[in-house]
Each structure stands twice: as C-alpha cells, then as structure tokens.
PDB file of N, CA and C in Angstrom:
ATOM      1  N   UNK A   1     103.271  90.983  86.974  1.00  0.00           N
ATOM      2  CA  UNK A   1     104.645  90.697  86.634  1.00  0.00           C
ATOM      3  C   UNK A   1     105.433  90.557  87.922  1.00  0.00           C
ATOM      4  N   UNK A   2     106.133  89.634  88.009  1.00  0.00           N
ATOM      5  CA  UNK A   2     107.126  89.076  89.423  1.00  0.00           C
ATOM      6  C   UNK A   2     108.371  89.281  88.866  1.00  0.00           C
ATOM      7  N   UNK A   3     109.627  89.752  89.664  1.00  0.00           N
ATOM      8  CA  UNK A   3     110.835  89.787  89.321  1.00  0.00           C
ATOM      9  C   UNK A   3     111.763  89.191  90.785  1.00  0.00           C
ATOM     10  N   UNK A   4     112.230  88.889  90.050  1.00  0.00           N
ATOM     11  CA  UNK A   4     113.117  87.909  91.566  1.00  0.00           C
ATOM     12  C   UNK A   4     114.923  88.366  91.070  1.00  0.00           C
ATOM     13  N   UNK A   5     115.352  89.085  91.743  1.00  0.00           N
ATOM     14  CA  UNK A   5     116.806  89.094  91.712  1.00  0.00           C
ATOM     15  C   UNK A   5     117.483  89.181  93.201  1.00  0.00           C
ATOM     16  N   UNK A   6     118.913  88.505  93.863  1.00  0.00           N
ATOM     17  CA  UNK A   6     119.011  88.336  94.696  1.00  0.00           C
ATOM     18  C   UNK A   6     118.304  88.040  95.751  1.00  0.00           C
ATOM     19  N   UNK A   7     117.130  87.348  95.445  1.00  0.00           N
ATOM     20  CA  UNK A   7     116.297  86.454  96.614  1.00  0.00           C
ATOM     21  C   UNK A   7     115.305  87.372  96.875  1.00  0.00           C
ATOM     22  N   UNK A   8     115.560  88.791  96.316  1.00  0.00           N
ATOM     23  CA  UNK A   8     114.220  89.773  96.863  1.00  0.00           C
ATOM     24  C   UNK A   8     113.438  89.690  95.719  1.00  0.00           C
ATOM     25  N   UNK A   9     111.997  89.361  95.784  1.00  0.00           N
ATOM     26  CA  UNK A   9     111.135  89.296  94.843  1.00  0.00           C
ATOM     27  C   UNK A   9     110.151  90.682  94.960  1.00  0.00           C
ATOM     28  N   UNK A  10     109.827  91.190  93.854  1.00  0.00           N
ATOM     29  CA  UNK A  10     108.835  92.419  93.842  1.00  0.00           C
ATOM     30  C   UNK A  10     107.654  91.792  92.801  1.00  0.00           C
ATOM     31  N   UNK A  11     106.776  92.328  93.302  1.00  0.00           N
ATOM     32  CA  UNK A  11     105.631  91.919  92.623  1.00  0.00           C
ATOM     33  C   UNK A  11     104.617  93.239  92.253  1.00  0.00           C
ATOM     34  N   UNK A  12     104.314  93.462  90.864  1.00  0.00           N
ATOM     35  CA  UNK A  12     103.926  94.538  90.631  1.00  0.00           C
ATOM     36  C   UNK A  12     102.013  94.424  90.907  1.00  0.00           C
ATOM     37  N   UNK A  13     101.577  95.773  91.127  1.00  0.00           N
ATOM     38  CA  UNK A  13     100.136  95.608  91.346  1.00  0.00           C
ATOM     39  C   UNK A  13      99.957  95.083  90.148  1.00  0.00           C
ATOM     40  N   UNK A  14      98.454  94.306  89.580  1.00  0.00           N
ATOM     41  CA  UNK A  14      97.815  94.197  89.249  1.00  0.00           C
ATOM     42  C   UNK A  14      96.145  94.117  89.112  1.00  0.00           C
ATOM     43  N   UNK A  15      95.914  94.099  90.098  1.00  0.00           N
ATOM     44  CA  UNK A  15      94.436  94.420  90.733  1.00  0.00           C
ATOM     45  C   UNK A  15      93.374  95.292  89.736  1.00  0.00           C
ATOM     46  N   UNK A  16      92.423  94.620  89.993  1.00  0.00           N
ATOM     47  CA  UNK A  16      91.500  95.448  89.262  1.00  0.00           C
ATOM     48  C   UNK A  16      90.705  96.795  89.740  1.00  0.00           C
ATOM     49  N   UNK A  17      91.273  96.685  91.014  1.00  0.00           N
ATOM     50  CA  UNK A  17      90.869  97.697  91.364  1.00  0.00           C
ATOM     51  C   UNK A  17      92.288  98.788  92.239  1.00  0.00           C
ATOM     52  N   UNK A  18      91.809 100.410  92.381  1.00  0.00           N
ATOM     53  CA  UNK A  18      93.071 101.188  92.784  1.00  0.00           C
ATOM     54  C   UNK A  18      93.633 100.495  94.292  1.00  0.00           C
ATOM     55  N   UNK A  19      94.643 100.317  94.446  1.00  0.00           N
ATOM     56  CA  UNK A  19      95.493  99.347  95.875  1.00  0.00           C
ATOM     57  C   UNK A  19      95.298 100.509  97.126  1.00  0.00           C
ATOM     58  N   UNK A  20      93.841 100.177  97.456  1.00  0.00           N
ATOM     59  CA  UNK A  20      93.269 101.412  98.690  1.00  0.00           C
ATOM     60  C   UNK A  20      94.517 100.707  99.825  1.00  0.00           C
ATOM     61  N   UNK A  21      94.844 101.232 100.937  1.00  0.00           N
ATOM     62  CA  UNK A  21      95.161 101.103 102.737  1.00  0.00           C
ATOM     63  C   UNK A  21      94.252  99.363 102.922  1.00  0.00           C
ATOM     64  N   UNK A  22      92.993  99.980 102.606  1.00  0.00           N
ATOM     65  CA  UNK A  22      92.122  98.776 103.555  1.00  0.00           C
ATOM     66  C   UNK A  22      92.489  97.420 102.421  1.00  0.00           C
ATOM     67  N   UNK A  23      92.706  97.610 100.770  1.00  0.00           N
ATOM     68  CA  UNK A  23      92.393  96.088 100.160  1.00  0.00           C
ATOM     69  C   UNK A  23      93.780  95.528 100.317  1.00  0.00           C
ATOM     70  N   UNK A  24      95.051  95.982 100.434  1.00  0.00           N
ATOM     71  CA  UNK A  24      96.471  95.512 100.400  1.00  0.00           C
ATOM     72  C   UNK A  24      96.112  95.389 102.663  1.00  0.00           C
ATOM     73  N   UNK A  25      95.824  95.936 103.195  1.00  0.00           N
ATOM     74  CA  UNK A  25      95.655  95.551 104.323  1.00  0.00           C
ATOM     75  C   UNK A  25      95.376  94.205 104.953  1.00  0.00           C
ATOM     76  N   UNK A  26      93.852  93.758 103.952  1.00  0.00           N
ATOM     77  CA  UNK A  26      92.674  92.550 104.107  1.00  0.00           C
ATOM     78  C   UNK A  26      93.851  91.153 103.707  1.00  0.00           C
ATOM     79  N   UNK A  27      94.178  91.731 102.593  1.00  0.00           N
ATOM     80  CA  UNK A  27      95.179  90.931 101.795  1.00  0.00           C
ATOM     81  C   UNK A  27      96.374  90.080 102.854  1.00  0.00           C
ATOM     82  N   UNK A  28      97.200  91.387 103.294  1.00  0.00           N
ATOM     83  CA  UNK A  28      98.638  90.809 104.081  1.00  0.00           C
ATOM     84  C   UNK A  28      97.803  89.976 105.259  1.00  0.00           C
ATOM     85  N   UNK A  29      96.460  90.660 106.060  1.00  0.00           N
ATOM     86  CA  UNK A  29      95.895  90.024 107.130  1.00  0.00           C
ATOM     87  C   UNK A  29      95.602  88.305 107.111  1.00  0.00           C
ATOM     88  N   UNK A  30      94.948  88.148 105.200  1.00  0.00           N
ATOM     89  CA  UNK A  30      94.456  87.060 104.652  1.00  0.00           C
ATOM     90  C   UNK A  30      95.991  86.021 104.408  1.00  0.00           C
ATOM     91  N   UNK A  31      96.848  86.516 104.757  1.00  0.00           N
ATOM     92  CA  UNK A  31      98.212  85.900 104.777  1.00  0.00           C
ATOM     93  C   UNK A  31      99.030  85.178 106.062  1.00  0.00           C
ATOM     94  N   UNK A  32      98.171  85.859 106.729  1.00  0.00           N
ATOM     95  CA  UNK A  32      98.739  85.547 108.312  1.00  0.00           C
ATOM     96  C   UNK A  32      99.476  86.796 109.009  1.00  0.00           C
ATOM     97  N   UNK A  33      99.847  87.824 107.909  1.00  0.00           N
ATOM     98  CA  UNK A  33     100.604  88.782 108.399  1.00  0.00           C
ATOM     99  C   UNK A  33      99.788  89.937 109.535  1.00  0.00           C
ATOM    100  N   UNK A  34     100.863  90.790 110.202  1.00  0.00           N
ATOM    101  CA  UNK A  34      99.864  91.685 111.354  1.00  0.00           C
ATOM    102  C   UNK A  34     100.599  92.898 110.537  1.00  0.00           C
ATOM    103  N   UNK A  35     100.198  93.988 109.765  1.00  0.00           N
ATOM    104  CA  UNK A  35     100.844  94.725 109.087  1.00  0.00           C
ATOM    105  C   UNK A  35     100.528  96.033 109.673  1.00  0.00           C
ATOM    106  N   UNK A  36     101.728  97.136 109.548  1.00  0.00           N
ATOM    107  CA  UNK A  36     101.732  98.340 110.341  1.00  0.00           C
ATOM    108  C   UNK A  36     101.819  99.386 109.322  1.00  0.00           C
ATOM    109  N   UNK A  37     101.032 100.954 109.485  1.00  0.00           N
ATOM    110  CA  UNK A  37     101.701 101.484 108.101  1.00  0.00           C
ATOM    111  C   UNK A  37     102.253 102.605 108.619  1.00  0.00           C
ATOM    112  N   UNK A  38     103.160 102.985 107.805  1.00  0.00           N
ATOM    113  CA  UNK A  38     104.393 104.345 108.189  1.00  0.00           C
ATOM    114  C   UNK A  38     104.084 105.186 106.929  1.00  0.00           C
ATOM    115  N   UNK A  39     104.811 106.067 107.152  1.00  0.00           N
ATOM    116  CA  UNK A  39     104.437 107.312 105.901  1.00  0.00           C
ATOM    117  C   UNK A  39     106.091 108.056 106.268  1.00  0.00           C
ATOM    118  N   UNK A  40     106.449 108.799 105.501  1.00  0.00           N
ATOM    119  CA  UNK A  40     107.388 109.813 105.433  1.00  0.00           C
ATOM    120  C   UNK A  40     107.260 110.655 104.065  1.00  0.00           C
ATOM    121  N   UNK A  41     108.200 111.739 104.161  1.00  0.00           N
ATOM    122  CA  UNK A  41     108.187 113.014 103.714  1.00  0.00           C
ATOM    123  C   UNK A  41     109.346 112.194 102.585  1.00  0.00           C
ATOM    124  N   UNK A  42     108.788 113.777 101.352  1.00  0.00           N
ATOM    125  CA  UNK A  42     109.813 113.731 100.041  1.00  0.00           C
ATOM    126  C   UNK A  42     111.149 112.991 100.224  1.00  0.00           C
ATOM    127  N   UNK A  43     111.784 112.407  99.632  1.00  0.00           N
ATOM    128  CA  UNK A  43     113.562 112.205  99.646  1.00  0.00           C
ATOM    129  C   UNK A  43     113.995 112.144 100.697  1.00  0.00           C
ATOM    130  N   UNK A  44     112.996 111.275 101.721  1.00  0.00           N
ATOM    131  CA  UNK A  44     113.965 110.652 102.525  1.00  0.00           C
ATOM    132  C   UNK A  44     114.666 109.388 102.685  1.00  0.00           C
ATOM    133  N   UNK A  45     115.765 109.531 103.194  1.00  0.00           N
ATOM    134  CA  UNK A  45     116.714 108.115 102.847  1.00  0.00           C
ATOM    135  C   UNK A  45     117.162 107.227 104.212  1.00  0.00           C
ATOM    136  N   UNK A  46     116.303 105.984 103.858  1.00  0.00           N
ATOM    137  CA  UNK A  46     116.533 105.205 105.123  1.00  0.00           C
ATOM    138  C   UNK A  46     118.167 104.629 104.948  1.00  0.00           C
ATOM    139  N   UNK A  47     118.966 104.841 106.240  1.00  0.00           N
ATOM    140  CA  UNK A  47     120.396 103.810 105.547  1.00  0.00           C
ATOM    141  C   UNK A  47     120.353 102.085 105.161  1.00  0.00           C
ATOM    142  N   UNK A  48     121.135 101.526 105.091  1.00  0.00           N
ATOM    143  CA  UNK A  48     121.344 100.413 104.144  1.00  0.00           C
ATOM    144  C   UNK A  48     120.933  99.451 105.865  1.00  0.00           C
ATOM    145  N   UNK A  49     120.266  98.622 106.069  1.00  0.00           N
ATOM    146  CA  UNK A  49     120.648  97.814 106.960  1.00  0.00           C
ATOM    147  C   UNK A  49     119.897  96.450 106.398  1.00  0.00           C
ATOM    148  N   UNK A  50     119.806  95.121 107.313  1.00  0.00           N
ATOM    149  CA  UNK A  50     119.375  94.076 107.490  1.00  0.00           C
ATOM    150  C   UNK A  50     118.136  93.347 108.623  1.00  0.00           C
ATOM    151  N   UNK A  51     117.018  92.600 108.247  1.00  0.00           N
ATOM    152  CA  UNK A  51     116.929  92.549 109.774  1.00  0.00           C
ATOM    153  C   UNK A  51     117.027  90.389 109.515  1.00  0.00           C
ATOM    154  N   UNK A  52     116.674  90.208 110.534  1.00  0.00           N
ATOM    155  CA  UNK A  52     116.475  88.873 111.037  1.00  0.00           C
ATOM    156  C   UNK A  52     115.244  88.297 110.538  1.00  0.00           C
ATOM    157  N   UNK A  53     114.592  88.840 110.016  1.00  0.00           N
ATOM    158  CA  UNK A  53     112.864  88.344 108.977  1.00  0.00           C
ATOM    159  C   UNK A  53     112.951  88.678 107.993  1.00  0.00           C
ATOM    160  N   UNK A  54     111.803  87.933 107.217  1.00  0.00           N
ATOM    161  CA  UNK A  54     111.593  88.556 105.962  1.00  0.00           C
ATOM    162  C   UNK A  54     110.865  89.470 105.685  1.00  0.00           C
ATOM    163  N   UNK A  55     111.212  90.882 105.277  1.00  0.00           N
ATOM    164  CA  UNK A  55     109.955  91.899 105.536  1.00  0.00           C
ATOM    165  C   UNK A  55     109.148  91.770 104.373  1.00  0.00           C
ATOM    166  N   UNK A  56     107.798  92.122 104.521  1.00  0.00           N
ATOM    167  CA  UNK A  56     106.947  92.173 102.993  1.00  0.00           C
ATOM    168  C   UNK A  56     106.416  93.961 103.188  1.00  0.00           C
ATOM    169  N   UNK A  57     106.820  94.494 102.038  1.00  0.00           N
ATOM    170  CA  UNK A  57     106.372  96.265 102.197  1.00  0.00           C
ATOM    171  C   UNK A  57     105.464  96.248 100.815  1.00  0.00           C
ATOM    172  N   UNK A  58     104.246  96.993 101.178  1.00  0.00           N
ATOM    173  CA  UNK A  58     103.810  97.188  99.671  1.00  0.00           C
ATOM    174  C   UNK A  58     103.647  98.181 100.180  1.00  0.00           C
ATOM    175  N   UNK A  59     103.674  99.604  98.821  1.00  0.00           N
ATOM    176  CA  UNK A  59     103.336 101.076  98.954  1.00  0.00           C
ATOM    177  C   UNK A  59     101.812 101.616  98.334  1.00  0.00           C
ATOM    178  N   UNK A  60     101.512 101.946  99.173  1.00  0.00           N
ATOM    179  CA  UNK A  60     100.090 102.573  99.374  1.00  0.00           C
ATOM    180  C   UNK A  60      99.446 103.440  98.604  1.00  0.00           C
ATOM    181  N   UNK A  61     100.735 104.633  98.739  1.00  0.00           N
ATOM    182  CA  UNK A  61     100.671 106.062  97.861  1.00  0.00           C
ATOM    183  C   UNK A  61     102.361 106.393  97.719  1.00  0.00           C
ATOM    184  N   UNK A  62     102.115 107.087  96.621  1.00  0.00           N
ATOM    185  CA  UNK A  62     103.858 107.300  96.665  1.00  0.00           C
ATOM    186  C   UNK A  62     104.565 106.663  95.529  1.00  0.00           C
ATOM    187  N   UNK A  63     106.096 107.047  95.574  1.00  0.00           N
ATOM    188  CA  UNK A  63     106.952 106.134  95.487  1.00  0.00           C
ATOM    189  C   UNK A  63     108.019 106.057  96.361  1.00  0.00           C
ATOM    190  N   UNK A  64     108.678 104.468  96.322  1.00  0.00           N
ATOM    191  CA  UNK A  64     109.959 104.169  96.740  1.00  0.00           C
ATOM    192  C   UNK A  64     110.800 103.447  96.163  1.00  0.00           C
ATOM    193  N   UNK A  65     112.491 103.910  96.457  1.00  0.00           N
ATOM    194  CA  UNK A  65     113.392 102.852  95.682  1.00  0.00           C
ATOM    195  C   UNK A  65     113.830 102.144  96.862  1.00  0.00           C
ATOM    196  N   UNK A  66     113.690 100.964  96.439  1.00  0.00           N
ATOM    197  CA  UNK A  66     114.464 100.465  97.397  1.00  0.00           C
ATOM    198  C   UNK A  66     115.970  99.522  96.539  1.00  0.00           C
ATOM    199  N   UNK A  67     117.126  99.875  97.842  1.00  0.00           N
ATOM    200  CA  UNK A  67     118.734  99.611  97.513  1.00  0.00           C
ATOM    201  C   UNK A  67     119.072  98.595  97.821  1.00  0.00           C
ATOM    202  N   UNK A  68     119.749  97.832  96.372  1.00  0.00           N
ATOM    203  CA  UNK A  68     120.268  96.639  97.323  1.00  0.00           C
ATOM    204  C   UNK A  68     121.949  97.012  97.079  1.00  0.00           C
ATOM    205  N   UNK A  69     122.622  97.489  97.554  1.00  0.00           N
ATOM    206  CA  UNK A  69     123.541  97.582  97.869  1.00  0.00           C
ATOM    207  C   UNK A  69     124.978  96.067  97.354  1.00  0.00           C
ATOM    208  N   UNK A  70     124.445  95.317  97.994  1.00  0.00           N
ATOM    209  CA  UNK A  70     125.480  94.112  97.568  1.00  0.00           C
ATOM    210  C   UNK A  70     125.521  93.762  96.370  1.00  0.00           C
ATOM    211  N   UNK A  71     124.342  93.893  95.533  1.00  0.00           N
ATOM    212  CA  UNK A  71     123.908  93.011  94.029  1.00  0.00           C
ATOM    213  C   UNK A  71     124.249  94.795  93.074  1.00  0.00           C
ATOM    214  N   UNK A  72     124.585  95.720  93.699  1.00  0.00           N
ATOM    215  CA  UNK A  72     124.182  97.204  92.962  1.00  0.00           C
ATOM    216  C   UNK A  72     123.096  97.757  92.358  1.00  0.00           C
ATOM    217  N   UNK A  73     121.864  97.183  92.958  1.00  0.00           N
ATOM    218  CA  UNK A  73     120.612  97.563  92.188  1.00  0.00           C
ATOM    219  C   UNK A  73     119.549  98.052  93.053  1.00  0.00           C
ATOM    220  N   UNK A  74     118.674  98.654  91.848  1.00  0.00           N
ATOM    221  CA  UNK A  74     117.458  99.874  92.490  1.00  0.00           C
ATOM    222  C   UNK A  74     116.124  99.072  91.833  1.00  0.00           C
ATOM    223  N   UNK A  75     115.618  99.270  92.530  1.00  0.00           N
ATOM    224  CA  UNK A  75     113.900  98.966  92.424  1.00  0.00           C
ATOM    225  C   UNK A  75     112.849  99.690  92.312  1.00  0.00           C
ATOM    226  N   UNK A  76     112.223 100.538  91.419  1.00  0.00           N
ATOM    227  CA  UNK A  76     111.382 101.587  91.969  1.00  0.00           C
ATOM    228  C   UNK A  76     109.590 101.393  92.329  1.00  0.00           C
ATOM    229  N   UNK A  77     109.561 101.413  93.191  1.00  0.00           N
ATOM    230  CA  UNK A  77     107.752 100.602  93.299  1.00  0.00           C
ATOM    231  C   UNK A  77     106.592 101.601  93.763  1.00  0.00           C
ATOM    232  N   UNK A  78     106.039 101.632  93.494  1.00  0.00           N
ATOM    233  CA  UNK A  78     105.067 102.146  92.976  1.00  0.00           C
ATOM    234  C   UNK A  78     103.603 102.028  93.504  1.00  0.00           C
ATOM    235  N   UNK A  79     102.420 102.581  94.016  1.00  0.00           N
ATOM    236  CA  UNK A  79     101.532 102.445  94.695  1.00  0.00           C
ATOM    237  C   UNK A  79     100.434 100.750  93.841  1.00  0.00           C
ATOM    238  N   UNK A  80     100.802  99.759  95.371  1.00  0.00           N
ATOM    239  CA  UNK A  80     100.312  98.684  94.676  1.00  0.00           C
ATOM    240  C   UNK A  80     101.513  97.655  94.921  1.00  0.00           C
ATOM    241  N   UNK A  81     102.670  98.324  94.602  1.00  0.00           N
ATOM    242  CA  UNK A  81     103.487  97.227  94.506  1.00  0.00           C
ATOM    243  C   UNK A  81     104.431  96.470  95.539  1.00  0.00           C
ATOM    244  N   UNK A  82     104.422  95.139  95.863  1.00  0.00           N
ATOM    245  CA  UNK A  82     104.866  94.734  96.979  1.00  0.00           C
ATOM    246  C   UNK A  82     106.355  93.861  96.731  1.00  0.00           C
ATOM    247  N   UNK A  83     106.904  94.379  97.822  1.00  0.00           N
ATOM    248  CA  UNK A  83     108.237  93.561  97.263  1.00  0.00           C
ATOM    249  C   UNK A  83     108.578  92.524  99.058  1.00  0.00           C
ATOM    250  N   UNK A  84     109.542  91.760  98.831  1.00  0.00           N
ATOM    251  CA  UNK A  84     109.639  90.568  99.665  1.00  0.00           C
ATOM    252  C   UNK A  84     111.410  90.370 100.036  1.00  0.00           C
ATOM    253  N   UNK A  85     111.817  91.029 101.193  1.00  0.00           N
ATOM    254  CA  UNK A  85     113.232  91.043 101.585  1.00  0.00           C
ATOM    255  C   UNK A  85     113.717  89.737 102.689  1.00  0.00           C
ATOM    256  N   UNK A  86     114.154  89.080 102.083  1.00  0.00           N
ATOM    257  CA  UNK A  86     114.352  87.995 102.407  1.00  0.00           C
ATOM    258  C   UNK A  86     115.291  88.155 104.262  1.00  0.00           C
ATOM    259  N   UNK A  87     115.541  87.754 105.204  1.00  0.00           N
ATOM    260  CA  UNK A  87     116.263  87.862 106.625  1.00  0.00           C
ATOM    261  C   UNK A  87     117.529  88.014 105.971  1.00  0.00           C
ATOM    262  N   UNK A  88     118.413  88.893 106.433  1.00  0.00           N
ATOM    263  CA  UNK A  88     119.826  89.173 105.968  1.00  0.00           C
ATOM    264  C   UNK A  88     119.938  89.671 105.125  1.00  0.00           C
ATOM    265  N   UNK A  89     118.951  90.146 103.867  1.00  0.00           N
ATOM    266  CA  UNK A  89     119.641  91.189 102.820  1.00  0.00           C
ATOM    267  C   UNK A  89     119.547  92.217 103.057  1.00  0.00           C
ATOM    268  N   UNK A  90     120.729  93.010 103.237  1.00  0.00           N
ATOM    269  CA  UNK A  90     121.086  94.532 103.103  1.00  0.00           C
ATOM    270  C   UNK A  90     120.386  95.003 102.109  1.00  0.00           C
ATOM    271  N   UNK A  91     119.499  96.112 102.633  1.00  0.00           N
ATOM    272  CA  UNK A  91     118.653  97.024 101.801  1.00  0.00           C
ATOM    273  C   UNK A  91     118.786  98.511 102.408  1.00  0.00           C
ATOM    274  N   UNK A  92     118.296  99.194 101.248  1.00  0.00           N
ATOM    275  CA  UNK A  92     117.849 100.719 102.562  1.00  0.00           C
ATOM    276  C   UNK A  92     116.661 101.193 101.015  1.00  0.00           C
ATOM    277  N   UNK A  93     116.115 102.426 101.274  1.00  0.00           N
ATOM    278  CA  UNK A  93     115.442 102.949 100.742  1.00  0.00           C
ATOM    279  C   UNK A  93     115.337 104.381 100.416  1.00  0.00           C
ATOM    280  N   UNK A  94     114.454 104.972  99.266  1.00  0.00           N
ATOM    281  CA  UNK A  94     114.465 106.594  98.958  1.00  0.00           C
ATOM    282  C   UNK A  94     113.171 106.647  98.957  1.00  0.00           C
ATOM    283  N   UNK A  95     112.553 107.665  99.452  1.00  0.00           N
ATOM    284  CA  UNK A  95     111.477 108.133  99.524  1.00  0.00           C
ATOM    285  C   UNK A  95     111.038 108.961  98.008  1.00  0.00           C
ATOM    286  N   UNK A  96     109.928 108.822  97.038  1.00  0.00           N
ATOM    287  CA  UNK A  96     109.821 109.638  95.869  1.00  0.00           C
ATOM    288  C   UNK A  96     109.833 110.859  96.485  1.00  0.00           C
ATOM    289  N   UNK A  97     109.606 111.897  95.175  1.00  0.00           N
ATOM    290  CA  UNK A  97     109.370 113.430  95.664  1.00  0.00           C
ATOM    291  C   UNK A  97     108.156 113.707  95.845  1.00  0.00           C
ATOM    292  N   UNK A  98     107.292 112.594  95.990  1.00  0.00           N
ATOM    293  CA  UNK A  98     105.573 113.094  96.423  1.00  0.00           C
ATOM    294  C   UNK A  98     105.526 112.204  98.338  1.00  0.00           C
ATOM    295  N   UNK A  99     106.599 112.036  98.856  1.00  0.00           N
ATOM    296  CA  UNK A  99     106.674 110.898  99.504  1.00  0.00           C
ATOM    297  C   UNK A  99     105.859 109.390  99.485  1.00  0.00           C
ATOM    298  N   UNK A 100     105.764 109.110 100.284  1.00  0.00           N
ATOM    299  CA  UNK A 100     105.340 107.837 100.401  1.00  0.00           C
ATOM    300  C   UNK A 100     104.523 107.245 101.844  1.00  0.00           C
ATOM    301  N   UNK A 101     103.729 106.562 101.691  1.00  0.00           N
ATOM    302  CA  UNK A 101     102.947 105.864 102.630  1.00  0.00           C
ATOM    303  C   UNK A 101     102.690 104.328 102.021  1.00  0.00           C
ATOM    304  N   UNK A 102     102.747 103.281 103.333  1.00  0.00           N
ATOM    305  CA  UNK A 102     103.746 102.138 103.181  1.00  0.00           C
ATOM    306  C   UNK A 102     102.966 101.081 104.351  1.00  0.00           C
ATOM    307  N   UNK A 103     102.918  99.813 103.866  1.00  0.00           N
ATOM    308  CA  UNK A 103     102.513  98.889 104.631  1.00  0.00           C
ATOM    309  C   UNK A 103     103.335  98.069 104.967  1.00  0.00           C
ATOM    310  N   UNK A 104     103.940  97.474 105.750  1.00  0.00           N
ATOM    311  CA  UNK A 104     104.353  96.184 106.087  1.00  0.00           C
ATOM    312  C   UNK A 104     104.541  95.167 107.084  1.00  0.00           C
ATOM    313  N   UNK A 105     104.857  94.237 107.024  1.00  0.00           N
ATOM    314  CA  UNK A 105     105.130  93.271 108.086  1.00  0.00           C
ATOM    315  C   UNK A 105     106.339  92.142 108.280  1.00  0.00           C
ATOM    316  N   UNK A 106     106.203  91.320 108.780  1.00  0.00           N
ATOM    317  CA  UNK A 106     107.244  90.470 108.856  1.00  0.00           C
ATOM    318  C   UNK A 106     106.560  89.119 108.777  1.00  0.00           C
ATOM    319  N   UNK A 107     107.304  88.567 107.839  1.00  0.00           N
ATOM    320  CA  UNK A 107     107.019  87.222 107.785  1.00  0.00           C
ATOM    321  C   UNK A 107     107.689  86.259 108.275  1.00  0.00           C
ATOM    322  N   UNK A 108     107.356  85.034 109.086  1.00  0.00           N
ATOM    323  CA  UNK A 108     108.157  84.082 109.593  1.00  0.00           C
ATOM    324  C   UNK A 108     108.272  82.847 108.521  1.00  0.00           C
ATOM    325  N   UNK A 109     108.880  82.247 108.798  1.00  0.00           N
ATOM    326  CA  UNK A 109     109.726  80.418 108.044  1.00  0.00           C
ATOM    327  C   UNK A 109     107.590  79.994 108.673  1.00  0.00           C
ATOM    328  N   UNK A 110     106.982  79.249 107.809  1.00  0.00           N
ATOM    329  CA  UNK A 110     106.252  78.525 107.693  1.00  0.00           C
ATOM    330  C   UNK A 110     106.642  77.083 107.859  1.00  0.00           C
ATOM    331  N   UNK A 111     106.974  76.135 108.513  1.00  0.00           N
ATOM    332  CA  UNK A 111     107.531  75.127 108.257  1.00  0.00           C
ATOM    333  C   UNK A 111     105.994  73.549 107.810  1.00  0.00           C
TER     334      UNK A 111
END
C-alpha cells in the first residue's frame, strides 16, 4: 500500500520476508542509493527541519512518527516501512517507546 500526501510518499512493507538491516540495505544499494543507519533511544524527538534532497528512511526495528508540520499530519511507520521526503519539506520525527533503528539516504534529481 503507497500513500502520497503533500509530496511525501510512504510505502508500507510488504515483503515476503521479515525487512532484516541487510535486505532493505541490498535494496536502497540496488537503487543507486549509499545508505547509513542510525538508531536512537525511546521518545526521542528530532525538531521540525528541511534539507536540500530528497531523503528516503525506511525503519529497521522500531517505530517512528514522522511530522509534517505544514499539511498537520503524522505518519506512523513501522519496521519495513519506507517513506520518501521530498527537498524542502519540513518534517521532524518521534521515536516509538521501543525506539528505533533506521536506514537512510539521499536521493538526487535523476535527469
């Protein structure tokens, strides 16, 4: 299932198999992407910012919400699920209460 609101698209796992580190890894690599992974503790809250790319995050273990602030809406995703922040949208994020561990990268304009 794909959901697209304000230009950020989330895409829920589906895989037939559990979304290990290494198969969402092979995946972003099989994309062109160079992907890095971070982890943090229970309820933590990144503030609202923007960057200049499009980030792609899928979560590993865990959960996270991520904020969009301008549109007023929450996202909650889930180990597996990858979402797609387009350059310039204000976002920030919540860490679940089991925290979270997290892949992502940056994607460039393909022309």
């Amino acid at each position: 299932m794909a959901i697209q609101d304000s230009a950020v698209r989330v895409i829920r796992w589906n895989g037939s198999q559990h979304p290990t580190l290494s198969i969402i890894t092979r995946q972003m690599q099989k994309e062109g992407l160079r992907p890095y992974t971070w982890e943090n503790t229970p309820n933590y809250r990144y503030a609202c910012r923007s960057h200049n790319y499009t980030k792609v995050l899928y979560v590993v273990e865990g959960t996270l919400e991520i904020t969009l602030p301008d549109t007023n809406q929450r996202v909650k995703l889930r180990s597996g699920d990858r979402v797609e922040i387009p350059a310039g949208v204000r976002h920030g994020a919540i860490v679940g209460s089991a925290g979270a561990k997290c892949v992502e990268a940056s994607m460039t304009q393909r022309l």
